[in-house]
C-alpha atoms as a PDB file:
ATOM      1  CA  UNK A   1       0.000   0.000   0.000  1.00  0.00           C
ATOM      2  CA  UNK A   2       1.401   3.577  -0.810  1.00  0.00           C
ATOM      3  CA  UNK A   3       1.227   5.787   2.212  1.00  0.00           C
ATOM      4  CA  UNK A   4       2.979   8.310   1.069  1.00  0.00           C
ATOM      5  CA  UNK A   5       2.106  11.626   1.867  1.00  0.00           C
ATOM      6  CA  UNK A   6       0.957  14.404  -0.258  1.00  0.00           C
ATOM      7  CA  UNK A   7       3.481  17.110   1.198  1.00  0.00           C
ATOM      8  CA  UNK A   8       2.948  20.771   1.512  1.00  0.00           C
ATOM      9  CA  UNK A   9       2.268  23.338   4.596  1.00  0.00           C
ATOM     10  CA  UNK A  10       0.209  20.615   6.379  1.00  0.00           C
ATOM     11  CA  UNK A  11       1.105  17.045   4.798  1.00  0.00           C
ATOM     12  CA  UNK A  12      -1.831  14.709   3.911  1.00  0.00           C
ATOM     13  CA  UNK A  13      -2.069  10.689   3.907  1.00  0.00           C
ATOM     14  CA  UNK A  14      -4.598   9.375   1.578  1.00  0.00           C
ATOM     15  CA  UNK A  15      -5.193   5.471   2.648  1.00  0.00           C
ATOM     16  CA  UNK A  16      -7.074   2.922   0.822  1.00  0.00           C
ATOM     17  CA  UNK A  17     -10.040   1.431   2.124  1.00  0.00           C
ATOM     18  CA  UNK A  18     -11.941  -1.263   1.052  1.00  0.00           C
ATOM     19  CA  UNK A  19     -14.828   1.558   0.165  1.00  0.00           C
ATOM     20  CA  UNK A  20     -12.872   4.315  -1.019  1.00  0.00           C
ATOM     21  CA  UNK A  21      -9.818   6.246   0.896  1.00  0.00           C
ATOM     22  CA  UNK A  22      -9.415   8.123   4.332  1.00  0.00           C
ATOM     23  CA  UNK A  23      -7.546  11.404   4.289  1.00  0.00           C
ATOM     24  CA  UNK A  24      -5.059  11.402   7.740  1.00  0.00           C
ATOM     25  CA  UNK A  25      -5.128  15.242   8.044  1.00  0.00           C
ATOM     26  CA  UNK A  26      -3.564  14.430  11.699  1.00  0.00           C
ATOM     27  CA  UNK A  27      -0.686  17.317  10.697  1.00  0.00           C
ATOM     28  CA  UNK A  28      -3.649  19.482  10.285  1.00  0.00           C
ATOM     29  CA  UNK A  29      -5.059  18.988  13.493  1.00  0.00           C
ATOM     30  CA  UNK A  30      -1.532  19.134  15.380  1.00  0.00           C
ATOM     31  CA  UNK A  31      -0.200  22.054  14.262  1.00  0.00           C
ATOM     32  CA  UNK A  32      -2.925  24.284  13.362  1.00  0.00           C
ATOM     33  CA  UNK A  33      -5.921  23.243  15.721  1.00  0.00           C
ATOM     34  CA  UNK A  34      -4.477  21.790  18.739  1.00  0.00           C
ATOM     35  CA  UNK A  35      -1.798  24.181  19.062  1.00  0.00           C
ATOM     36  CA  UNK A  36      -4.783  26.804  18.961  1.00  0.00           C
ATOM     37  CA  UNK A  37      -6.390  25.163  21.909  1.00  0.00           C
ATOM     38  CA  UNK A  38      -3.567  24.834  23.871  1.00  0.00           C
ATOM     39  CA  UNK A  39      -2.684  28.443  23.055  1.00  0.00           C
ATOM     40  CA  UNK A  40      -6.135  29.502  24.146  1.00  0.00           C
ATOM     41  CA  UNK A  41      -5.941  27.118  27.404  1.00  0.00           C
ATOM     42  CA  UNK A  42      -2.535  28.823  28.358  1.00  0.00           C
ATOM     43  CA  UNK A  43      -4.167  32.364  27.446  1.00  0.00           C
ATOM     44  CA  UNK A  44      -7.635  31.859  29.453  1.00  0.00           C
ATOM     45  CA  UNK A  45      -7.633  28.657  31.366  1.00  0.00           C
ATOM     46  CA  UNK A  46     -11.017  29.566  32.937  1.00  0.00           C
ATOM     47  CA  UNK A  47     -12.434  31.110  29.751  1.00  0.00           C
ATOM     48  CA  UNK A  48     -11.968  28.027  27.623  1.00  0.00           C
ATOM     49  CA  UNK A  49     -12.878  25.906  29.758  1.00  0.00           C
ATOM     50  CA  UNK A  50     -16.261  27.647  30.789  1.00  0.00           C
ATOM     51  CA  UNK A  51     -16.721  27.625  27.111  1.00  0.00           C
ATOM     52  CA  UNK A  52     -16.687  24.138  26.683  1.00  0.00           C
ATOM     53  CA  UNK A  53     -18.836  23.839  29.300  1.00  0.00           C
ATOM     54  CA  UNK A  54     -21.120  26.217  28.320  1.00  0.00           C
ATOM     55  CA  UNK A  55     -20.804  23.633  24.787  1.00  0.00           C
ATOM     56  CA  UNK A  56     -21.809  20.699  26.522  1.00  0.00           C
ATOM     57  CA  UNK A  57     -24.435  21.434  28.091  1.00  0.00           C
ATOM     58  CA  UNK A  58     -25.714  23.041  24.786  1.00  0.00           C
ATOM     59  CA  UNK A  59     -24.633  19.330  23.153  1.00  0.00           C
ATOM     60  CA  UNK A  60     -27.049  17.659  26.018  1.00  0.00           C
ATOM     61  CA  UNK A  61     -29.641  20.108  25.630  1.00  0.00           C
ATOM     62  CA  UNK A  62     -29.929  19.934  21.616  1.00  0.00           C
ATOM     63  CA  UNK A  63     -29.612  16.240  22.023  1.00  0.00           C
ATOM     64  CA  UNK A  64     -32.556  15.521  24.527  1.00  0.00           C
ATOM     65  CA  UNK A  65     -34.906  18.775  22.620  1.00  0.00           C
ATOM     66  CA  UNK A  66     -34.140  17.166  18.956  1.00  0.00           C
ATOM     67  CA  UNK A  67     -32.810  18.518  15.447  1.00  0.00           C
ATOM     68  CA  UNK A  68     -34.734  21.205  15.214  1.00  0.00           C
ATOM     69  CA  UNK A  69     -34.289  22.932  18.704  1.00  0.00           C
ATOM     70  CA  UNK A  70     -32.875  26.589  19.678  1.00  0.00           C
ATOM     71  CA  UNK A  71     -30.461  24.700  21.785  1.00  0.00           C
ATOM     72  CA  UNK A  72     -29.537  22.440  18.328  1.00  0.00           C
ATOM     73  CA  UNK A  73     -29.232  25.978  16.410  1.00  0.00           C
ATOM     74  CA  UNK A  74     -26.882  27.562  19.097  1.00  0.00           C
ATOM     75  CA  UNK A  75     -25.014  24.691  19.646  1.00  0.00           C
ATOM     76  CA  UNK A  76     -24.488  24.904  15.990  1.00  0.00           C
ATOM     77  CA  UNK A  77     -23.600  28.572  15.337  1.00  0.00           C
ATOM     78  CA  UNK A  78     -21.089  28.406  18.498  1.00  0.00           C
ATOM     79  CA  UNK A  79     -19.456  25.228  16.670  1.00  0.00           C
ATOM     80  CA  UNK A  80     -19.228  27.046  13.685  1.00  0.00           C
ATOM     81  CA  UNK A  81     -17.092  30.239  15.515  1.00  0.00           C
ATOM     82  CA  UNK A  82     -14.922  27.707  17.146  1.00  0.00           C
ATOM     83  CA  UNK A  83     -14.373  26.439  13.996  1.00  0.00           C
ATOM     84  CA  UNK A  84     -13.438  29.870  12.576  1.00  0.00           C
ATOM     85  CA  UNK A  85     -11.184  30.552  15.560  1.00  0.00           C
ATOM     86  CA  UNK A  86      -9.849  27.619  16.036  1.00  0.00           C
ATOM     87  CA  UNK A  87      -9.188  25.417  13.361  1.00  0.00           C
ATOM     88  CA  UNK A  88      -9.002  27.913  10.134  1.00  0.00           C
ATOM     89  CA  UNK A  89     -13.270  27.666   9.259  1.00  0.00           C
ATOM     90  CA  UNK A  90     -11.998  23.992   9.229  1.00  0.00           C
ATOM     91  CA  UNK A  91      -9.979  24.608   5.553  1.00  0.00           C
ATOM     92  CA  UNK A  92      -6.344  22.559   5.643  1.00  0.00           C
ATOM     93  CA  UNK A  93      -4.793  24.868   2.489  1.00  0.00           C
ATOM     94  CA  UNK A  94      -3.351  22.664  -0.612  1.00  0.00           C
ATOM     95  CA  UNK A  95      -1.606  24.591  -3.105  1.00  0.00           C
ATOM     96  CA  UNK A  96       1.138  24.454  -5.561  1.00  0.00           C
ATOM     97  CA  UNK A  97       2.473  20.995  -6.556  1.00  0.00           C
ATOM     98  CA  UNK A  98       0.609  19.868  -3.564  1.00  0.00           C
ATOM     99  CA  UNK A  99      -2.437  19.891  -5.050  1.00  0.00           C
ATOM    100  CA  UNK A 100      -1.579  18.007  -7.761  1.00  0.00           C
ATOM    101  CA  UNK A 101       0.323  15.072  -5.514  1.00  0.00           C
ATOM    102  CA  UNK A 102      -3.070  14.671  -4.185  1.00  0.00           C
ATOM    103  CA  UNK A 103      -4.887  14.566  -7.515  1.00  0.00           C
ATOM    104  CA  UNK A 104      -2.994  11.807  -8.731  1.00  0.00           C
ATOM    105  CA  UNK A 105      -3.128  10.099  -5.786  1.00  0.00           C
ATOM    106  CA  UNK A 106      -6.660  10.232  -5.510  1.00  0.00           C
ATOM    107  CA  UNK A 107      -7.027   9.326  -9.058  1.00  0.00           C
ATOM    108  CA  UNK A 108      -4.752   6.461  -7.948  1.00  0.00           C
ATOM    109  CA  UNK A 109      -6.953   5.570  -5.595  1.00  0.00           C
ATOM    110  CA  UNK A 110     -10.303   5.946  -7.651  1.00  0.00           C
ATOM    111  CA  UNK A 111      -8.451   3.680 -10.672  1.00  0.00           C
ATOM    112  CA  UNK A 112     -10.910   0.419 -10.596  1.00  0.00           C
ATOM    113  CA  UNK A 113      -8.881  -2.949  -9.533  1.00  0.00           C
ATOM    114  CA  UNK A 114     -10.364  -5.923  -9.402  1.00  0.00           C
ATOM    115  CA  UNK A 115     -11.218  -7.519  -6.751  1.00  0.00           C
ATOM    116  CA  UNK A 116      -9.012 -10.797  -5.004  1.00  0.00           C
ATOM    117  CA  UNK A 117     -12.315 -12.988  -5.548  1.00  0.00           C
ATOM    118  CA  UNK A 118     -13.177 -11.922  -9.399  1.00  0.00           C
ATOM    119  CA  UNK A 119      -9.377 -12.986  -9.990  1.00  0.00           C
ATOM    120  CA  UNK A 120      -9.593 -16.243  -8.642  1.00  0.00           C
ATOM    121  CA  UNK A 121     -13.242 -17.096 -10.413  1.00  0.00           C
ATOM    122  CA  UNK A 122     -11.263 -15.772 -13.832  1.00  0.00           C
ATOM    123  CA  UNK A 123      -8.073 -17.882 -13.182  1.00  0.00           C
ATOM    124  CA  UNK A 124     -10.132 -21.071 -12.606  1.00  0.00           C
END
């Protein structure tokens, strides 16, 4: 299996799966959105952590009131800031030969192989 990455500011794994691929974006998520949390934490220990408070209880609210709730729609709109603030609006940039690395990987990937079974039915 190829594993290797598609390089650039925040490297990407594409892995095969039996359905399709998985993107490991785990460089993403280190750098840029954990780093941003810890920043924050070391900032505002109180303040972040009030927030996520303030999150959860939104989470068990929306959950127990249904899809359609004000608590479902806050919960929602405050995900969507910490999103913003902390993890980019949730965009991982790819640019440059980057972006082609993961085209062609992908395309890789999306190539149609057959499958171990159909070769043994066609070698018999």
């Amino acid at each position: 299996m190829n594993t290797t990455p598609v390089d650039g500011p925040f490297p990407i794994r594409v892995n095969v799966t039996p359905s399709g691929c998985e993107l490991d974006i785990s460089s993403f998520l280190f750098k840029a959105v954990f780093t941003e949390l810890i920043s924050a934490a070391d900032e505002d220990p109180e303040g972040l952590v009030e927030e996520l408070k303030d999150m959860a209880e939104l989470l068990r609210s929306a959950v127990h009131q249904g899809r359609d709730s004000h608590a479902r729609h806050e919960f929602d709109a405050r995900m969507v800031q910490m999103l913003a603030e902390y993890a980019g609006d949730g965009l991982i940039p790819v640019y440059g030969a980057q972006v082609g690395r993961l085209r062609d990987r992908l395309a890789e990937i999306a190539t149609p192989r057959s499958v171990p079974t159909q070769q043994d039915r066609r070698a018999s």
